[in-house]
Protein backbone atom coordinates (compact mmCIF):
# COMPACT_ATOMS: atom_id res chain seq x y z
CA UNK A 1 139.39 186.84 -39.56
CA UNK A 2 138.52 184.51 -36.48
CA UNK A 3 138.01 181.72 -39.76
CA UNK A 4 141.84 182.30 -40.15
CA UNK A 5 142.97 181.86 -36.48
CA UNK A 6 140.86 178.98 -36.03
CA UNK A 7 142.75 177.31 -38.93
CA UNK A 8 145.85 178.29 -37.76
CA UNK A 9 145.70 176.70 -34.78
CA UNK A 10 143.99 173.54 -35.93
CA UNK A 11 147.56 173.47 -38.09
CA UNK A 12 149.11 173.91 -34.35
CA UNK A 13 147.21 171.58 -32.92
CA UNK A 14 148.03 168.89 -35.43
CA UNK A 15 151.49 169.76 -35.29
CA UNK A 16 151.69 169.38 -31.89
CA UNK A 17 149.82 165.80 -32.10
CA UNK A 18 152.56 164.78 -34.21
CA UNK A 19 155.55 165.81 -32.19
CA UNK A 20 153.50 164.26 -29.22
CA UNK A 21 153.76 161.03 -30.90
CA UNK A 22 157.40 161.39 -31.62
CA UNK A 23 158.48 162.12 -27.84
CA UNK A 24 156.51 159.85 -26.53
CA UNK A 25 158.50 156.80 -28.88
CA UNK A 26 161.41 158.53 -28.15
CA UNK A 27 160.49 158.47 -24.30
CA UNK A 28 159.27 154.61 -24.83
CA UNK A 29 162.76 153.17 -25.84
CA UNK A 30 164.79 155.74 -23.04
CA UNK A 31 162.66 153.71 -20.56
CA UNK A 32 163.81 150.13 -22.16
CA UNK A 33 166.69 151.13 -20.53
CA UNK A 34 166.24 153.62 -17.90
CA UNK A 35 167.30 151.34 -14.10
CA UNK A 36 166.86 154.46 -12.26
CA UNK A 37 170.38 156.23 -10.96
CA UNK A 38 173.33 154.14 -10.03
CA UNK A 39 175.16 155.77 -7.23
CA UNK A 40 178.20 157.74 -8.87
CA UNK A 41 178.10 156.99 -12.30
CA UNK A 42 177.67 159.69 -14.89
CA UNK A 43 176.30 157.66 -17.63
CA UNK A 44 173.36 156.68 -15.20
CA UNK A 45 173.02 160.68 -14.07
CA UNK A 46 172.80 161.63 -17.98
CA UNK A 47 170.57 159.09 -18.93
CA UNK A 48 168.07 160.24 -15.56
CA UNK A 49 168.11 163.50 -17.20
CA UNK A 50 167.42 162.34 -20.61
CA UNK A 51 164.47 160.61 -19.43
CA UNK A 52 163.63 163.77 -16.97
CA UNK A 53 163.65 165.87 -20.36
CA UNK A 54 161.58 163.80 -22.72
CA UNK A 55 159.20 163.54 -19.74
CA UNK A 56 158.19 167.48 -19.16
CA UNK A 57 158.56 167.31 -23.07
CA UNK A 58 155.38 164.99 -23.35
CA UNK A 59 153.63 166.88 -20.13
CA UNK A 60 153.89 170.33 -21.48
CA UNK A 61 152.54 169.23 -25.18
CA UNK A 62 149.67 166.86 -23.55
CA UNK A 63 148.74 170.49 -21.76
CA UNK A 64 149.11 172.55 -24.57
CA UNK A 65 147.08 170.01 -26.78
CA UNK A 66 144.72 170.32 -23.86
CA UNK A 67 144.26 174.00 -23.88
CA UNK A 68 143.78 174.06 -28.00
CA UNK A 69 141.32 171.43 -27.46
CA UNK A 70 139.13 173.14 -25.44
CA UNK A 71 139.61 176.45 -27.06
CA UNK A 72 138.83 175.36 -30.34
CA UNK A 73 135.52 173.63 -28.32
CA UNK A 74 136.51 170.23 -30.00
């Protein structure tokens, strides 16, 4: 049984990796772009949270990979 859950969440773990990846490119060109917020304009307001969202997006799986890592004792 603890064979089984360790595979499982070396599957998680490399699923994780791979989304990692992808919001961290997707993160990369949002900051091509990103100028910070212009006073009163929308566009600049929605692209602050964009960037805002991608941002805890790549935190939170950086810490999760973290806490795999070290529970699988890699």
């Amino acid at each position: 049984m603890p064979q089984t859950k360790k595979i499982d969440l070396k599957a998680k773990l490399q699923q994780l990796k791979t989304d990692l990846k992808m919001y961290e490119e997707k993160l990369r060109i949002k900051m091509k772009t990103y100028r910070g917020i212009i006073h009163e304009s929308a566009s600049s307001e929605l692209k602050h949270s964009e960037v805002m969202v991608l941002t805890a997006m790549v935190d939170g799986l950086r810490s999760e990979i973290q806490k795999l890592e070290n529970e699988l004792e890699i």
